[in-house]
Protein backbone atom coordinates (compact mmCIF):
# COMPACT_ATOMS: atom_id res chain seq x y z
CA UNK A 1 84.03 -3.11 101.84
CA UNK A 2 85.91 -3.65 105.21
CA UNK A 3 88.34 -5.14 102.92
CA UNK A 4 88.94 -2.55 100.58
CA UNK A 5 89.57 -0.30 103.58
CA UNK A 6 91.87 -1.97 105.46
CA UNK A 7 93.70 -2.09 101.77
CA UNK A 8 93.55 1.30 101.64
CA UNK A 9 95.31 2.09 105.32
CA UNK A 10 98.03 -0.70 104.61
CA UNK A 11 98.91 1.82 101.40
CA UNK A 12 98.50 4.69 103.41
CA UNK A 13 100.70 3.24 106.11
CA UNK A 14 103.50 1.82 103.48
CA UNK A 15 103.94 5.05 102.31
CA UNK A 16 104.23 6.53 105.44
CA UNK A 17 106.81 4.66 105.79
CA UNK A 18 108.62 5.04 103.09
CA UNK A 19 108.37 8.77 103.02
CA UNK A 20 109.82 8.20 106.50
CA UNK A 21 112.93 6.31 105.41
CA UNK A 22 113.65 9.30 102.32
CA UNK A 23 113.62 11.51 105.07
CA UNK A 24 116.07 10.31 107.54
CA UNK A 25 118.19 9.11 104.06
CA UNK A 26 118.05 13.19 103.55
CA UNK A 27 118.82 13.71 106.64
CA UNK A 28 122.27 11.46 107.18
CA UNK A 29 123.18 12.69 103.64
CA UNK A 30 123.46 16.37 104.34
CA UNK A 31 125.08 15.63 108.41
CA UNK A 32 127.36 13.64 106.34
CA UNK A 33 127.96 16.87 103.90
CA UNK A 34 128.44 18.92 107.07
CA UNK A 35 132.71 19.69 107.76
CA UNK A 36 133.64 17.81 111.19
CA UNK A 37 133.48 20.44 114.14
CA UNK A 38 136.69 20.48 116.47
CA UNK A 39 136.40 18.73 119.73
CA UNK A 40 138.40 21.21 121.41
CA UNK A 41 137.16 24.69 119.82
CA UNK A 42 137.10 26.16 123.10
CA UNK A 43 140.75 24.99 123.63
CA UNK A 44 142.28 26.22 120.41
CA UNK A 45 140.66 29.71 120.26
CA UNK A 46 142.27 30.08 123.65
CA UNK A 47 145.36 28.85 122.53
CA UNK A 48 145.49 31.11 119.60
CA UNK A 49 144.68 34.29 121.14
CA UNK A 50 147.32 33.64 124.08
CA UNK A 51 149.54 33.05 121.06
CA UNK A 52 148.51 36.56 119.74
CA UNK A 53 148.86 38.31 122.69
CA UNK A 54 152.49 36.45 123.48
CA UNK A 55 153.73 37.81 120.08
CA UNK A 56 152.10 41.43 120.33
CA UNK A 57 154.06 41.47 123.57
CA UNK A 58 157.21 40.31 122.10
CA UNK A 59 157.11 42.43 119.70
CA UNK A 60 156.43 45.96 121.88
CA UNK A 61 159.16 44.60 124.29
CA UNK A 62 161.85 44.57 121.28
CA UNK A 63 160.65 48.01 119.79
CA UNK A 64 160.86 49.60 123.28
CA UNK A 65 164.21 48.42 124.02
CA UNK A 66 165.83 48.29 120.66
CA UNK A 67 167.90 51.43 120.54
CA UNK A 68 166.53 54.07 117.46
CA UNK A 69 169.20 54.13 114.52
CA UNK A 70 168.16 57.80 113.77
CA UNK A 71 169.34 60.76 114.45
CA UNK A 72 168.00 63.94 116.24
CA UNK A 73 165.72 61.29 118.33
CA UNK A 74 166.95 62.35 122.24
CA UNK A 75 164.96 64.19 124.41
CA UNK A 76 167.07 67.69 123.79
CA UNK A 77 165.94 68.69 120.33
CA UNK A 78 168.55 69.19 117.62
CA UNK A 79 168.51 73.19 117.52
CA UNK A 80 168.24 73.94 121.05
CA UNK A 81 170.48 74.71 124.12
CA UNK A 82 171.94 71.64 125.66
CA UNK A 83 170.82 71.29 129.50
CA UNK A 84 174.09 72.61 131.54
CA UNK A 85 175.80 70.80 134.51
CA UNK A 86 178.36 70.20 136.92
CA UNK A 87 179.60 66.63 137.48
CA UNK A 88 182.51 64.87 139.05
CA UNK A 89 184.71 62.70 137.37
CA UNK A 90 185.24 59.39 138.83
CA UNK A 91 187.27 57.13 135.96
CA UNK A 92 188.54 57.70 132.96
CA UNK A 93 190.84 60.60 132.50
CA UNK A 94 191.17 63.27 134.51
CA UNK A 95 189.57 64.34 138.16
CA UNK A 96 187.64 67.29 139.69
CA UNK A 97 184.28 68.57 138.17
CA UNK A 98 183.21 69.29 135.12
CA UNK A 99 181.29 72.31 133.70
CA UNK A 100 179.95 72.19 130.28
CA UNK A 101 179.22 76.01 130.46
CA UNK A 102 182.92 75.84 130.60
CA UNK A 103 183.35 73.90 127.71
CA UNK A 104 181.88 77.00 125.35
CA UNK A 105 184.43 77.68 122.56
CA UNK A 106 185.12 74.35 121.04
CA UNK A 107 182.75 71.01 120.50
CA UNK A 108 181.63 68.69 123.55
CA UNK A 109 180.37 65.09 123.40
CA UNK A 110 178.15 63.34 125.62
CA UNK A 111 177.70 59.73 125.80
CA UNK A 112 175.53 58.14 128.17
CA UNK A 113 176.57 54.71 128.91
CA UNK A 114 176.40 52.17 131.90
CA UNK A 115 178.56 49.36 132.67
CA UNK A 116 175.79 46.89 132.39
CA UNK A 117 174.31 47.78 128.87
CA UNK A 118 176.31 45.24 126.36
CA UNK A 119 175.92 48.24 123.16
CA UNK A 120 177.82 50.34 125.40
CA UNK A 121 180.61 47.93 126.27
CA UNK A 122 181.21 47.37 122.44
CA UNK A 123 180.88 51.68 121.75
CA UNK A 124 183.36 52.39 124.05
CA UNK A 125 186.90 51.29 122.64
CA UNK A 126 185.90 52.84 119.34
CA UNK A 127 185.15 56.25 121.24
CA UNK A 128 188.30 55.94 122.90
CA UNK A 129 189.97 55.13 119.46
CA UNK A 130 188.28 58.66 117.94
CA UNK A 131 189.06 60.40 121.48
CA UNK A 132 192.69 59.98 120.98
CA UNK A 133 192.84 60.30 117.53
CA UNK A 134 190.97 63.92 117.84
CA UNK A 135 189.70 65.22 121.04
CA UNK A 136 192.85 64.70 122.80
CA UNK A 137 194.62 67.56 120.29
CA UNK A 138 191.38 69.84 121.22
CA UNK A 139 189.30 69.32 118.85
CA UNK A 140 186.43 68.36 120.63
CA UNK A 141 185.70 67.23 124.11
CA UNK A 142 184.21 63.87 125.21
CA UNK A 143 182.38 63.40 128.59
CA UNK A 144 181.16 59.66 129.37
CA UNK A 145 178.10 60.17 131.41
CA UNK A 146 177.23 56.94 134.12
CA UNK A 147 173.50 55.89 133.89
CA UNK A 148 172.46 54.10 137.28
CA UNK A 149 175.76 52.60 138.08
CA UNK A 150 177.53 52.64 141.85
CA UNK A 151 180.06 55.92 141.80
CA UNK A 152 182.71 52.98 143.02
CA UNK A 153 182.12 51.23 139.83
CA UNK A 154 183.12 54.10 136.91
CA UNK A 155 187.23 53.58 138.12
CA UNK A 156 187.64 50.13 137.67
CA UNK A 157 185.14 50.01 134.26
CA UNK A 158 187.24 52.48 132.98
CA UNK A 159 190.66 51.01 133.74
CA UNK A 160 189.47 48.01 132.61
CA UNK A 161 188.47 49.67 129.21
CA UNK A 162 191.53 52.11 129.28
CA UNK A 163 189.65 54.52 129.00
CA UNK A 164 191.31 58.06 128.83
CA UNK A 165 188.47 60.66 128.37
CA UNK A 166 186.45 61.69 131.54
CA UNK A 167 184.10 59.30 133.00
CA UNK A 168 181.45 61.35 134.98
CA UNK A 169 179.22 60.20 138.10
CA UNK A 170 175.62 61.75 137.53
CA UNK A 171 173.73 61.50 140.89
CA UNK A 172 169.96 61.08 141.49
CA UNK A 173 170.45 60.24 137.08
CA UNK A 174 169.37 64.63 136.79
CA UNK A 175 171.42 64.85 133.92
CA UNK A 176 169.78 62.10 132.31
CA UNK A 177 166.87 62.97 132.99
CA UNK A 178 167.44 66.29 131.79
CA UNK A 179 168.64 65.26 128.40
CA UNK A 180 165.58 62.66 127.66
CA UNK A 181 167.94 59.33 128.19
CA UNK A 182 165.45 56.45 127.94
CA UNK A 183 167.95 54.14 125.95
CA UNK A 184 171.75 53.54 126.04
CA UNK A 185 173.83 54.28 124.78
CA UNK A 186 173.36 57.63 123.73
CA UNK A 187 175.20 60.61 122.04
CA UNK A 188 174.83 64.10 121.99
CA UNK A 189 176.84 66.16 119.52
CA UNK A 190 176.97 70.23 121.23
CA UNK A 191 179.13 72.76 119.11
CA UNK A 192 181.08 75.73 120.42
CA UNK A 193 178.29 77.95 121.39
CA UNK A 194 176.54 75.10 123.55
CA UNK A 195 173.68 74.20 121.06
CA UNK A 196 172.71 70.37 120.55
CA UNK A 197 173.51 69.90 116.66
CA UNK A 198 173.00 66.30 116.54
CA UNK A 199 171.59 63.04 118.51
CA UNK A 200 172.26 59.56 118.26
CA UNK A 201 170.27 56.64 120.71
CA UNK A 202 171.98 53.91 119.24
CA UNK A 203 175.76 52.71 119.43
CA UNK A 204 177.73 54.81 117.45
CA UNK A 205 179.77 53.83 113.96
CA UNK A 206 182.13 55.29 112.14
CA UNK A 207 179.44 56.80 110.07
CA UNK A 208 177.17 58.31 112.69
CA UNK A 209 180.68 59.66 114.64
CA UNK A 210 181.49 61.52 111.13
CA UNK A 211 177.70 62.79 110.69
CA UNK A 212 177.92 63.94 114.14
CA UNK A 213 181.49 65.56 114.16
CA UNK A 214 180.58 67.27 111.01
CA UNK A 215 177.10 68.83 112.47
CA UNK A 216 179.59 70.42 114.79
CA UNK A 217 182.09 71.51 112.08
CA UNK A 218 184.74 69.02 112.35
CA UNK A 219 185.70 67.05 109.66
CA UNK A 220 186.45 63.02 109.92
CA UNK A 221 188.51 61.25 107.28
């Protein structure tokens, strides 16, 4: 009888066993199944979002800076009065101050430029180009208004450029800040009765100089 028992727990205990081994068989199997976790998760999600956040930046930096190819974009609304002034001239052609009440009777262009913005650099012989070819026979008038520059610096820029249309010193910026300038260059079209007809922030071409002469009724080949 003792026998028979101690039988009987030696079963009990093989099968134990067994049921033992199965079970951590299972168990490796499915660990094994599992996809490897990343030693440096941690790491890599902070990588990526600095990443992220890098490019998001990038991104707002060259939308913010980039100049706006459309038109009517300025801070003086197409439609409305342009802001009037007086400014001296301090390069360029001519001397003495400038008032663009004044001006009333025939077209006036503004462009805001500064020495140290490359678009404007590149604008400027092609405004002198159109300033000689039509503003200098009265057809319209062209003012180059300074953004941030030393006064002592408009003379030599524009002999350098040769530069024939005024160049105009704007103190304290007031005139740029009272036309909306937050990107150069900039160009605002004003017809004869002193009402902004058309706005370009961007450096102009020969088709944005035609739109604009033609919002202030003057036709360009």
């Amino acid at each position: 009888m003792a026998h028979k028992i101690g039988s009987d727990v030696q079963d009990k205990q093989r099968v134990a066993r067994a049921e033992r081994q199965e079970l951590k068989q299972e168990l490796a199997e499915q660990a094994a199944k599992r996809p490897p976790r990343p030693r440096n998760r941690r790491r890599m999600i902070t990588v990526i979002v600095v990443a992220v956040v890098f490019i998001l930046a990038a991104l707002f930096s060259v939308l913010t800076l980039l100049p706006s190819a459309t038109s009517s974009s300025g801070g003086v609304p197409v439609g409305t009065a342009a802001p009037e002034f007086v400014l001296s001239t301090y390069g360029g052609g001519g001397s003495g101050m400038i008032d663009l009440h004044a001006l009333r009777g025939h077209p006036v262009l503004l462009n805001f430029w500064s020495e140290s913005c490359p678009p404007c650099r590149v604008e400027m012989p092609f405004l002198e180009r159109s300033y000689t070819q039509y503003a200098a026979h009265g057809e319209f008038t062209l003012l180059g208004i300074d953004q941030a520059d030393p006064k002592e610096d408009i003379a030599p820029f524009g002999k350098a450029f040769k530069i024939t249309y005024p160049l105009l010193f704007d103190p304290g910026d007031k005139v740029n800040v009272a036309y909306g300038v937050t990107a150069i260059p900039t160009t605002y079209f004003i017809d004869s009765t002193g009402v902004v007809r058309a706005v370009f922030v961007t450096q102009l071409s020969p088709k944005t100089m035609r739109e604009g002469l033609a919002s202030v009724g003057i036709g360009m080949p």
